[in-house]
PDB file of N, CA and C in Angstrom:
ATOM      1  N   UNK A   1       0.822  -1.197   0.000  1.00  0.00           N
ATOM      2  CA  UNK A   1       0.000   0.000   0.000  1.00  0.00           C
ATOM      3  C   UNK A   1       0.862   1.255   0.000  1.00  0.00           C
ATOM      4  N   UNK A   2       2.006   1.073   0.660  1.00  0.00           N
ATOM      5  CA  UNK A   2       2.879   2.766   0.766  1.00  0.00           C
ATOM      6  C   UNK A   2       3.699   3.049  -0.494  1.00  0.00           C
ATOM      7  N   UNK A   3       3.960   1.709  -1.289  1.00  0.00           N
ATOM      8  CA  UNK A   3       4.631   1.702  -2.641  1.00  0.00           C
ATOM      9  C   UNK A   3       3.814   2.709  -3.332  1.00  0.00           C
ATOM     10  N   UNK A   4       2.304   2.134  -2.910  1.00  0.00           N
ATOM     11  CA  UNK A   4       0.913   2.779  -4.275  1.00  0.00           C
ATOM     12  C   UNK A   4       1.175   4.069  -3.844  1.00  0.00           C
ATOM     13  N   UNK A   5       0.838   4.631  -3.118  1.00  0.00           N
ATOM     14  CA  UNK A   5       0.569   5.643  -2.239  1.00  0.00           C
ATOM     15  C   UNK A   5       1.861   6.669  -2.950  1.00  0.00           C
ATOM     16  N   UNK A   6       2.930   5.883  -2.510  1.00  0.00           N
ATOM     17  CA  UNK A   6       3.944   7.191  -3.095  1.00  0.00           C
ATOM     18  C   UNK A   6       4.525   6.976  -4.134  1.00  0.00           C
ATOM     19  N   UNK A   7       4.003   6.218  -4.966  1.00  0.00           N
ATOM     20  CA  UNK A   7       4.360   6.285  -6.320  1.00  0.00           C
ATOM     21  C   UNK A   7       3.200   7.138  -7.253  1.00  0.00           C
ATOM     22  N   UNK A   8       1.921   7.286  -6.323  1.00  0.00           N
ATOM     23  CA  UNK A   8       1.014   8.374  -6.644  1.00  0.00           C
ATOM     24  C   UNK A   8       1.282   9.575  -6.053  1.00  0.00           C
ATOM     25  N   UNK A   9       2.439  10.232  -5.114  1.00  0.00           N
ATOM     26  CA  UNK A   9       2.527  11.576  -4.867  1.00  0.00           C
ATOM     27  C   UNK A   9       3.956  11.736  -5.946  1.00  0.00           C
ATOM     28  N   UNK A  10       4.599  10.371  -6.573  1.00  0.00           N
ATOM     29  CA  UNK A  10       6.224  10.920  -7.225  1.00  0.00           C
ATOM     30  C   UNK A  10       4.813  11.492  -8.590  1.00  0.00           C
ATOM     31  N   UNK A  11       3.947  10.841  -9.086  1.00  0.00           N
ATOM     32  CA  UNK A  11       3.282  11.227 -10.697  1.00  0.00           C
ATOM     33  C   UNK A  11       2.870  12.327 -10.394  1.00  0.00           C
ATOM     34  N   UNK A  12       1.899  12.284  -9.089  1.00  0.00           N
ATOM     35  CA  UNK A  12       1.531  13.872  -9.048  1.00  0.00           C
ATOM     36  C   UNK A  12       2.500  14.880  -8.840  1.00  0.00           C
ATOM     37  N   UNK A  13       4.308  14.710  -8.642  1.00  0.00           N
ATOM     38  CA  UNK A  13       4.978  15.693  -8.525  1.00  0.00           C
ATOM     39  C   UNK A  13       5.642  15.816 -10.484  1.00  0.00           C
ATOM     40  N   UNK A  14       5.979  14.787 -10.721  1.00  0.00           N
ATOM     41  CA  UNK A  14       6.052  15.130 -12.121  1.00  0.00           C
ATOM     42  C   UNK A  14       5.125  15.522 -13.317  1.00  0.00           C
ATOM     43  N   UNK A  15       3.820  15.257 -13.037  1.00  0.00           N
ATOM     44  CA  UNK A  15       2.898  16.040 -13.478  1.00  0.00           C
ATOM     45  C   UNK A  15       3.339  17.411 -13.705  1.00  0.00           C
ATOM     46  N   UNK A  16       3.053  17.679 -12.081  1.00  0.00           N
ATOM     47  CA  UNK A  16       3.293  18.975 -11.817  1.00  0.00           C
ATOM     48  C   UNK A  16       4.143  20.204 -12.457  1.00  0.00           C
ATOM     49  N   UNK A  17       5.590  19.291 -12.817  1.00  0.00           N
ATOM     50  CA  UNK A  17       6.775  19.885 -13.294  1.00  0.00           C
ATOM     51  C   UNK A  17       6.546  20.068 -14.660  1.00  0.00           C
ATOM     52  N   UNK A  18       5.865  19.031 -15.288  1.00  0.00           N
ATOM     53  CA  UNK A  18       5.594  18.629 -16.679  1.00  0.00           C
ATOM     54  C   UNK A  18       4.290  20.011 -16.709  1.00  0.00           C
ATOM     55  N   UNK A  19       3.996  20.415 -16.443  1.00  0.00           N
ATOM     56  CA  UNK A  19       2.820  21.671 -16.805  1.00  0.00           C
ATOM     57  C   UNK A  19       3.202  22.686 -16.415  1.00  0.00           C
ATOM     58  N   UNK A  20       4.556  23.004 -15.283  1.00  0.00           N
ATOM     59  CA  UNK A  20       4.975  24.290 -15.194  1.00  0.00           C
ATOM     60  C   UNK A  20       6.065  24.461 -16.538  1.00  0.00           C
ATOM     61  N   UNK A  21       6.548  23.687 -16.951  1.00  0.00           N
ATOM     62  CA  UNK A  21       7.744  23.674 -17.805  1.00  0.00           C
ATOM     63  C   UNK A  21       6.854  24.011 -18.807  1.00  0.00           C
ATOM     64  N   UNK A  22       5.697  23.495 -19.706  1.00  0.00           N
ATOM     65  CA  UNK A  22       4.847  24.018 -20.377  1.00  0.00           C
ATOM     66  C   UNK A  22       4.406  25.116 -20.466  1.00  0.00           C
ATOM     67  N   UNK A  23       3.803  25.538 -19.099  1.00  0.00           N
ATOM     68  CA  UNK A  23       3.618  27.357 -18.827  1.00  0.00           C
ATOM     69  C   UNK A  23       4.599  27.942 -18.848  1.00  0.00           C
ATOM     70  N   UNK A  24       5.564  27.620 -18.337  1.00  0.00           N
ATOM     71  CA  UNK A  24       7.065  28.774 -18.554  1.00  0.00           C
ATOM     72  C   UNK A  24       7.822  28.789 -19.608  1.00  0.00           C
ATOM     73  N   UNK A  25       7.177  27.321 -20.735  1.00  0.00           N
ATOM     74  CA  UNK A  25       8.546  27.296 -22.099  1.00  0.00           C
ATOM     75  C   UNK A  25       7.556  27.347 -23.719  1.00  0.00           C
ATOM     76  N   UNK A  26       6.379  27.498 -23.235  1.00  0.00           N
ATOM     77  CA  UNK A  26       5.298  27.910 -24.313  1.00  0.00           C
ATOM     78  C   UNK A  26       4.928  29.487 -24.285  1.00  0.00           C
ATOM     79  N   UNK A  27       3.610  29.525 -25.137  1.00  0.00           N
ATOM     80  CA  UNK A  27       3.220  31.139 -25.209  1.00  0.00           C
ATOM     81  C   UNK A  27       1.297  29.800 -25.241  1.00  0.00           C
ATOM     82  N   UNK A  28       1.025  30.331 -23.602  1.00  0.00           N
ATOM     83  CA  UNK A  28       0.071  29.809 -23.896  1.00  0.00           C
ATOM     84  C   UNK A  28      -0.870  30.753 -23.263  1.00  0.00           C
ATOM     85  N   UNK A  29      -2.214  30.756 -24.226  1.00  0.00           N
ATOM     86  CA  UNK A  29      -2.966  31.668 -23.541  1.00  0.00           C
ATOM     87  C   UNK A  29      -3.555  31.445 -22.358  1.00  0.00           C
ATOM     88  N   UNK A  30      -3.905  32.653 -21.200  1.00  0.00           N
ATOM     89  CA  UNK A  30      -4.398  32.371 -19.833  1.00  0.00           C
ATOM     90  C   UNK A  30      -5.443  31.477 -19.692  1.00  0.00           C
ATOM     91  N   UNK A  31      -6.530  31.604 -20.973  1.00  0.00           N
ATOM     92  CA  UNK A  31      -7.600  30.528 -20.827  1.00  0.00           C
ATOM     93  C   UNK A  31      -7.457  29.272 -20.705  1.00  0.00           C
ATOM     94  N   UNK A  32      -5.979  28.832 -21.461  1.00  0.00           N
ATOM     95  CA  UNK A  32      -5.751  27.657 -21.383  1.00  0.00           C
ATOM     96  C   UNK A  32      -5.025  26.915 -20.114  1.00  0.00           C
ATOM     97  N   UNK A  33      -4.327  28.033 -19.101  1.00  0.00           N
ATOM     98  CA  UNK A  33      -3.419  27.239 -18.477  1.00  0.00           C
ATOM     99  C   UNK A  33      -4.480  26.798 -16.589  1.00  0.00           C
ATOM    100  N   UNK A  34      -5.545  26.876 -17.159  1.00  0.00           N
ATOM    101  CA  UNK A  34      -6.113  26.600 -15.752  1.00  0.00           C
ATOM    102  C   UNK A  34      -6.885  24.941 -15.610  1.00  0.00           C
ATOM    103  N   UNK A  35      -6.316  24.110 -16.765  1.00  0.00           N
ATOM    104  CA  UNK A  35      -6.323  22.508 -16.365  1.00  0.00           C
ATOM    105  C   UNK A  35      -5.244  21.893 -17.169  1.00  0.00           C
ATOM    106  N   UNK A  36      -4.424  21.040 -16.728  1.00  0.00           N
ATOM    107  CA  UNK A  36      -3.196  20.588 -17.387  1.00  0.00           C
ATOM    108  C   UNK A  36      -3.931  19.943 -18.632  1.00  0.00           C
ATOM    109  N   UNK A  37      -5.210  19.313 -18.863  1.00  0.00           N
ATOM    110  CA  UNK A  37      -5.529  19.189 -20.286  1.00  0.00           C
ATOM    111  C   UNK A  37      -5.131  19.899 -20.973  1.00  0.00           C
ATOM    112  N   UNK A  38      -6.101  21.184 -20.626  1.00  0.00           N
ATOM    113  CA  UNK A  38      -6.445  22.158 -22.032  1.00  0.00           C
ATOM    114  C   UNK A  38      -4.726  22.830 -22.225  1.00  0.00           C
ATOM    115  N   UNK A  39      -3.884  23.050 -20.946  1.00  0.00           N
ATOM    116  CA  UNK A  39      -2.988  23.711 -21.445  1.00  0.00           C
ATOM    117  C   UNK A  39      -1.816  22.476 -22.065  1.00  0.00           C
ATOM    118  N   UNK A  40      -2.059  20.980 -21.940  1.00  0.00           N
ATOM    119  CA  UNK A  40      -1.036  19.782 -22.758  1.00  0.00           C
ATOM    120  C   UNK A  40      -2.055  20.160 -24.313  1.00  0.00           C
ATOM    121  N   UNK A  41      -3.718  19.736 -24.101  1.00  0.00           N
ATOM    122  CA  UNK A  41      -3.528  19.991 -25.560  1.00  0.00           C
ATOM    123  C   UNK A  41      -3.241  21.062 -26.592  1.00  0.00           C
ATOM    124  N   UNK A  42      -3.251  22.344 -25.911  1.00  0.00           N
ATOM    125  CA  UNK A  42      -2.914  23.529 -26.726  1.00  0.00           C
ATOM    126  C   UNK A  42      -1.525  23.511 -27.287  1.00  0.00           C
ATOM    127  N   UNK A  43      -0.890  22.864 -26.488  1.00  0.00           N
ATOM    128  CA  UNK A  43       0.762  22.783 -26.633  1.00  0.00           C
ATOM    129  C   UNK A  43       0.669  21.642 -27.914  1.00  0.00           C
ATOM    130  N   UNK A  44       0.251  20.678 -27.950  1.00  0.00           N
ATOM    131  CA  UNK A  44       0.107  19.676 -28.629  1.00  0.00           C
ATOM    132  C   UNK A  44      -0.146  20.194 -30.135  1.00  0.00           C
ATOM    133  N   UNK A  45      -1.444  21.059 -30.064  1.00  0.00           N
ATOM    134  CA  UNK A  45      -1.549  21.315 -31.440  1.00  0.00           C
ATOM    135  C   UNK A  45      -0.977  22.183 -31.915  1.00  0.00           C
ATOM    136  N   UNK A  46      -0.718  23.755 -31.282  1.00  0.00           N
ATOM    137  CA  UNK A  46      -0.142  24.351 -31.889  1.00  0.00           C
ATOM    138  C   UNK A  46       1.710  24.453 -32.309  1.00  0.00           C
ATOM    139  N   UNK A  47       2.097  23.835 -30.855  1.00  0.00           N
ATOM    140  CA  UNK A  47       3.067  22.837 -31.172  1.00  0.00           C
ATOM    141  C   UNK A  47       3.834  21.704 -31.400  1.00  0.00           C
ATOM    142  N   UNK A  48       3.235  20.704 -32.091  1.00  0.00           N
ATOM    143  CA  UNK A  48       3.079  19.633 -32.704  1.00  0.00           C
ATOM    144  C   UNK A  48       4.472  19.621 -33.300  1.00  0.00           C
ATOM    145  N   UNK A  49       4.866  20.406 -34.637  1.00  0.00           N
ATOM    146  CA  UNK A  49       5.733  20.023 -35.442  1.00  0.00           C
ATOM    147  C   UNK A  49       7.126  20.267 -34.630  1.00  0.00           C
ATOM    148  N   UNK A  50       7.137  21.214 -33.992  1.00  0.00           N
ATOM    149  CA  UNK A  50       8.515  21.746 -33.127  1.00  0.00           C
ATOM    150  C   UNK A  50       8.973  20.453 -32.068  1.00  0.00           C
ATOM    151  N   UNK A  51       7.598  19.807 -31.107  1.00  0.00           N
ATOM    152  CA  UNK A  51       7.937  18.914 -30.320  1.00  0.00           C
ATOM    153  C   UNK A  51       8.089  17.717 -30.833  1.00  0.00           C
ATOM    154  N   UNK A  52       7.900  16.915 -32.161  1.00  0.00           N
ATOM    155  CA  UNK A  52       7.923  15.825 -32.846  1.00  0.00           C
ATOM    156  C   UNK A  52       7.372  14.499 -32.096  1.00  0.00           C
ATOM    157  N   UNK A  53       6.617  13.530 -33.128  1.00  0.00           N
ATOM    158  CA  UNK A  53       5.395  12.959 -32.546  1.00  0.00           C
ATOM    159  C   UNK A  53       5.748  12.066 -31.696  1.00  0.00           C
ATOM    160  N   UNK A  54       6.915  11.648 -31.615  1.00  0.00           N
ATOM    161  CA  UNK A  54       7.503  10.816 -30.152  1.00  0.00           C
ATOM    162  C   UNK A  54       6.897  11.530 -29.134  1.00  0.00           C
ATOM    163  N   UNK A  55       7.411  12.677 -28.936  1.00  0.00           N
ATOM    164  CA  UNK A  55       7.137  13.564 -27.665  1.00  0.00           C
ATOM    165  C   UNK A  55       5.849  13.757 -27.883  1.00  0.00           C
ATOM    166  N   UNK A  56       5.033  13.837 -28.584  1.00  0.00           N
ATOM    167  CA  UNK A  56       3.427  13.870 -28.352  1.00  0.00           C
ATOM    168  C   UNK A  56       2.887  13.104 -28.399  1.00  0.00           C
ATOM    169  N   UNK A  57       3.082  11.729 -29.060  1.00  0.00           N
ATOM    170  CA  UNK A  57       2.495  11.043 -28.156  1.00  0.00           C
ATOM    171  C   UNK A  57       2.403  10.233 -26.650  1.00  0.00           C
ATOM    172  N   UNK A  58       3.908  10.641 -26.078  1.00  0.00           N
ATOM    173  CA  UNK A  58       4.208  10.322 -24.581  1.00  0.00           C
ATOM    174  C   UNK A  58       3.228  11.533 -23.925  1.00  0.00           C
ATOM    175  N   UNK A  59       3.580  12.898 -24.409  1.00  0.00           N
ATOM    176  CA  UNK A  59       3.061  13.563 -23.273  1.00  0.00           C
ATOM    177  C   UNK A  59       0.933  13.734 -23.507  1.00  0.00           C
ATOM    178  N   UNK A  60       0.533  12.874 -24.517  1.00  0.00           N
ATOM    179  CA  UNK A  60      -0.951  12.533 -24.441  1.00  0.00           C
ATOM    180  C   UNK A  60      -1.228  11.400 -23.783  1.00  0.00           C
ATOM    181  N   UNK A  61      -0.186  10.466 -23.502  1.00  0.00           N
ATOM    182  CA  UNK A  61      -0.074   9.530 -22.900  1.00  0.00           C
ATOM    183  C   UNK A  61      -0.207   9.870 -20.994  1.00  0.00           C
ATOM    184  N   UNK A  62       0.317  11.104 -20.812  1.00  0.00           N
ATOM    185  CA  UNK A  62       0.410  11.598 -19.643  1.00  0.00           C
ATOM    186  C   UNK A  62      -0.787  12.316 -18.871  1.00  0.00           C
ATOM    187  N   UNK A  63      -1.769  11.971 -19.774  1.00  0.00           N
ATOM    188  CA  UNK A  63      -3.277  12.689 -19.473  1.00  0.00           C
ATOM    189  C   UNK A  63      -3.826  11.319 -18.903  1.00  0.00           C
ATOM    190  N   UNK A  64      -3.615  10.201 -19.833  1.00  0.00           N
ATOM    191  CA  UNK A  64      -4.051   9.021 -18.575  1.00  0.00           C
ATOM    192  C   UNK A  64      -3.532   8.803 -17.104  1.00  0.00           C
ATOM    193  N   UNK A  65      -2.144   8.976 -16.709  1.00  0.00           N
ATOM    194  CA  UNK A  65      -1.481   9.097 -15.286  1.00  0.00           C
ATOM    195  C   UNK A  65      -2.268   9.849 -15.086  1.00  0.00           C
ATOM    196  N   UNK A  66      -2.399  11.357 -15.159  1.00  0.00           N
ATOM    197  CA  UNK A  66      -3.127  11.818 -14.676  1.00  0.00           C
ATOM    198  C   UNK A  66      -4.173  11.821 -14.273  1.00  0.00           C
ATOM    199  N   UNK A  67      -4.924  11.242 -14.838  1.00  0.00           N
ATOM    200  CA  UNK A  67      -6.242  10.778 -14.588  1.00  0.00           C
ATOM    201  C   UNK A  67      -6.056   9.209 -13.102  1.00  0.00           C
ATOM    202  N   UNK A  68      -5.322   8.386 -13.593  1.00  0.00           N
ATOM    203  CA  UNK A  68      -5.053   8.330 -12.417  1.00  0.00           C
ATOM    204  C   UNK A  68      -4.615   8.312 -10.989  1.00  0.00           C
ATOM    205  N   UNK A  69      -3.613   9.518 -11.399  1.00  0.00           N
ATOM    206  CA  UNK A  69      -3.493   9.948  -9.738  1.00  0.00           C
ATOM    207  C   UNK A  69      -4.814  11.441  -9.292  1.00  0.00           C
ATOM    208  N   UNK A  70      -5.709  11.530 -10.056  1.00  0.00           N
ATOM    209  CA  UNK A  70      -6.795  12.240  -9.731  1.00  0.00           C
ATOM    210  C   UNK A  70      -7.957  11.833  -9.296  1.00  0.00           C
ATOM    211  N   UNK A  71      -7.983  10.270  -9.850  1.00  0.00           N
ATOM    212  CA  UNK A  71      -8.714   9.443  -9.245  1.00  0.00           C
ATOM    213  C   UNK A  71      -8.586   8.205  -8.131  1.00  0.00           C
ATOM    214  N   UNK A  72      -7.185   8.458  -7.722  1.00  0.00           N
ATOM    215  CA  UNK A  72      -6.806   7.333  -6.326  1.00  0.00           C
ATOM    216  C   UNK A  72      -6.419   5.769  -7.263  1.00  0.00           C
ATOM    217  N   UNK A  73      -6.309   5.899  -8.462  1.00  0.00           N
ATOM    218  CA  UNK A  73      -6.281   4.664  -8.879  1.00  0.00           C
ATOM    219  C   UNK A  73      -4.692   4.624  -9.181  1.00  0.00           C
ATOM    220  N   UNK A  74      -4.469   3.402  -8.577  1.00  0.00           N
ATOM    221  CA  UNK A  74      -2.759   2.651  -8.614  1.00  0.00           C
ATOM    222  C   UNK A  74      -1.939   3.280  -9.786  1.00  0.00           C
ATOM    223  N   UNK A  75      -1.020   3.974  -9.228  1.00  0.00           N
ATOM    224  CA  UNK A  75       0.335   4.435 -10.186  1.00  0.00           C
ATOM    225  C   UNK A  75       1.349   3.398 -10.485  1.00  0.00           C
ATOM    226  N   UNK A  76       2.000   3.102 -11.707  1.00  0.00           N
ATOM    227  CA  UNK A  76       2.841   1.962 -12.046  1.00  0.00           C
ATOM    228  C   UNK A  76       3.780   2.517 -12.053  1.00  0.00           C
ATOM    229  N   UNK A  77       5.354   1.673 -11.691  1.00  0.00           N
ATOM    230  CA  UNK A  77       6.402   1.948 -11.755  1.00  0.00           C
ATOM    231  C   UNK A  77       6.948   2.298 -13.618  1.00  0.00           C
ATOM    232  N   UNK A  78       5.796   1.711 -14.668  1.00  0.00           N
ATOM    233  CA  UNK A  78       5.794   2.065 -16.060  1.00  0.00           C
ATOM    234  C   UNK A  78       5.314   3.496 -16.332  1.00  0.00           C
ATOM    235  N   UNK A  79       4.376   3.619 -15.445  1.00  0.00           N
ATOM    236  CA  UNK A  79       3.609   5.087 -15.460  1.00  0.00           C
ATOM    237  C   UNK A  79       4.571   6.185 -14.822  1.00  0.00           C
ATOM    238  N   UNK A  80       5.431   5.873 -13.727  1.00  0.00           N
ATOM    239  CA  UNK A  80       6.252   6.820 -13.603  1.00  0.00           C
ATOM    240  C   UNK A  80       7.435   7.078 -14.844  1.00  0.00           C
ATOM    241  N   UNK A  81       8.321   5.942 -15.183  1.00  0.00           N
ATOM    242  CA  UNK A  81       9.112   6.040 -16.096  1.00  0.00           C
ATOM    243  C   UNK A  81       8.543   6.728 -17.463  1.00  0.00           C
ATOM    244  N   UNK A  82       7.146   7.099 -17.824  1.00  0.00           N
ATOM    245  CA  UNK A  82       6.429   7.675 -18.686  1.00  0.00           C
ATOM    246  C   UNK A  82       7.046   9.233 -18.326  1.00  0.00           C
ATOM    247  N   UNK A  83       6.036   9.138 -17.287  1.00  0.00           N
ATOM    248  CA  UNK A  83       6.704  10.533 -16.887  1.00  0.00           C
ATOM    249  C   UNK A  83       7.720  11.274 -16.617  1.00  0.00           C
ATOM    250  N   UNK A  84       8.766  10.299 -16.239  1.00  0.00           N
ATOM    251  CA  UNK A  84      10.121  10.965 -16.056  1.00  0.00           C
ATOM    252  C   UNK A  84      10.733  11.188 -17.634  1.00  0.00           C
ATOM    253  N   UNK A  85      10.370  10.491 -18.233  1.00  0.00           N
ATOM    254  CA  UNK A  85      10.721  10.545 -19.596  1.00  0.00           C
ATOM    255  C   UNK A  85      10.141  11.757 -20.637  1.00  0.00           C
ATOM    256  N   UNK A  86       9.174  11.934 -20.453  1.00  0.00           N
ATOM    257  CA  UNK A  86       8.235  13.106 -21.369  1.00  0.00           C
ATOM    258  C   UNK A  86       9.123  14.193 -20.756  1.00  0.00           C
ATOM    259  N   UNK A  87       9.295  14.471 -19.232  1.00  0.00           N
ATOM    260  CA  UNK A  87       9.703  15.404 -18.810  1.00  0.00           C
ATOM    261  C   UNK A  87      11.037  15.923 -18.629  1.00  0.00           C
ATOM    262  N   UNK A  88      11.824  14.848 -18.972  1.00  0.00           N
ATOM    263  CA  UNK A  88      12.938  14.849 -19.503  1.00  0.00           C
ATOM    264  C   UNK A  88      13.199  14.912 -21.536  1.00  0.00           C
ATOM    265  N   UNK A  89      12.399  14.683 -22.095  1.00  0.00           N
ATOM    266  CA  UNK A  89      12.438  14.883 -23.127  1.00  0.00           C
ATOM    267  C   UNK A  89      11.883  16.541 -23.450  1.00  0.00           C
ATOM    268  N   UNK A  90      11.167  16.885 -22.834  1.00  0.00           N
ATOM    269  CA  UNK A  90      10.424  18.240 -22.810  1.00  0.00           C
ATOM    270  C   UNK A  90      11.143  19.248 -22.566  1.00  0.00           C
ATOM    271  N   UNK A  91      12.228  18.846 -21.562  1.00  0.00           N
ATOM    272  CA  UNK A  91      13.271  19.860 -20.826  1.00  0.00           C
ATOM    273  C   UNK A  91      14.426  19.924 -22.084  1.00  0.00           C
ATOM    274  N   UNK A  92      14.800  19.113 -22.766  1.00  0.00           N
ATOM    275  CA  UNK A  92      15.713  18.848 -23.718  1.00  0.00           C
ATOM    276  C   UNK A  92      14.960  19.758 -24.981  1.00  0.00           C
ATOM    277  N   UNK A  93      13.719  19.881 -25.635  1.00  0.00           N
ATOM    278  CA  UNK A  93      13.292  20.518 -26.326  1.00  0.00           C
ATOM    279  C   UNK A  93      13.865  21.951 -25.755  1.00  0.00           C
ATOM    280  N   UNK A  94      13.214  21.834 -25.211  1.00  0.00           N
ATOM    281  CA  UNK A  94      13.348  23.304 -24.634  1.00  0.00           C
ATOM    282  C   UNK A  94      14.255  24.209 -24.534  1.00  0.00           C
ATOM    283  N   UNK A  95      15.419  23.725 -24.443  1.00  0.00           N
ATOM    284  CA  UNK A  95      17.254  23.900 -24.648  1.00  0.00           C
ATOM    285  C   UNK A  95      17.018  24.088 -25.697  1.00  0.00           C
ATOM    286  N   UNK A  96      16.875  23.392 -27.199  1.00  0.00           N
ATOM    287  CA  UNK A  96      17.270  23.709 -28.579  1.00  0.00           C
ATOM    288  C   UNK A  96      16.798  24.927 -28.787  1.00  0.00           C
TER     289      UNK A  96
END
């Protein structure tokens, strides 16, 4: 149970990082940045070609984690490595 437990506060902390790095390394409008959906998919479409579809489809992939660490449902040690990965790939965009 404490594995589940804090392998659902490590997703909800990389979440976290993964949508500030978005707000601070995009141009996204205010409407969008008030649910990590609307502000992953805005990023998604309007920047699609810049982030290349590896990276979009991990970080659409990251709307399911999310969903379940919003709903109490079991975080995987696959579901974290998702995330450490998008967010490490995201941070690397971001440099070029």
């Amino acid at each position: 149970m404490y594995n589940e437990t804090n392998n659902n506060v490590i997703a909800y902390q990389l979440l976290y990082e993964i949508y500030t790095t978005l707000i601070d390394g995009y141009n996204i409008p205010l409407q969008r940045k008030g649910s990590y959906r609307e502000c992953l998919d805005y990023v998604i479409t309007i920047y699609e070609r810049r982030l290349g579809s590896d990276l979009v489809k991990m970080l659409s992939t990251t709307k399911q984690v999310r969903n379940k660490v919003c709903h109490f449902h079991t975080v995987t040690q696959k579901d974290l490595f998702l995330l450490k990965r998008a967010k490490s790939l995201l941070s690397e965009e971001g440099v070029k």
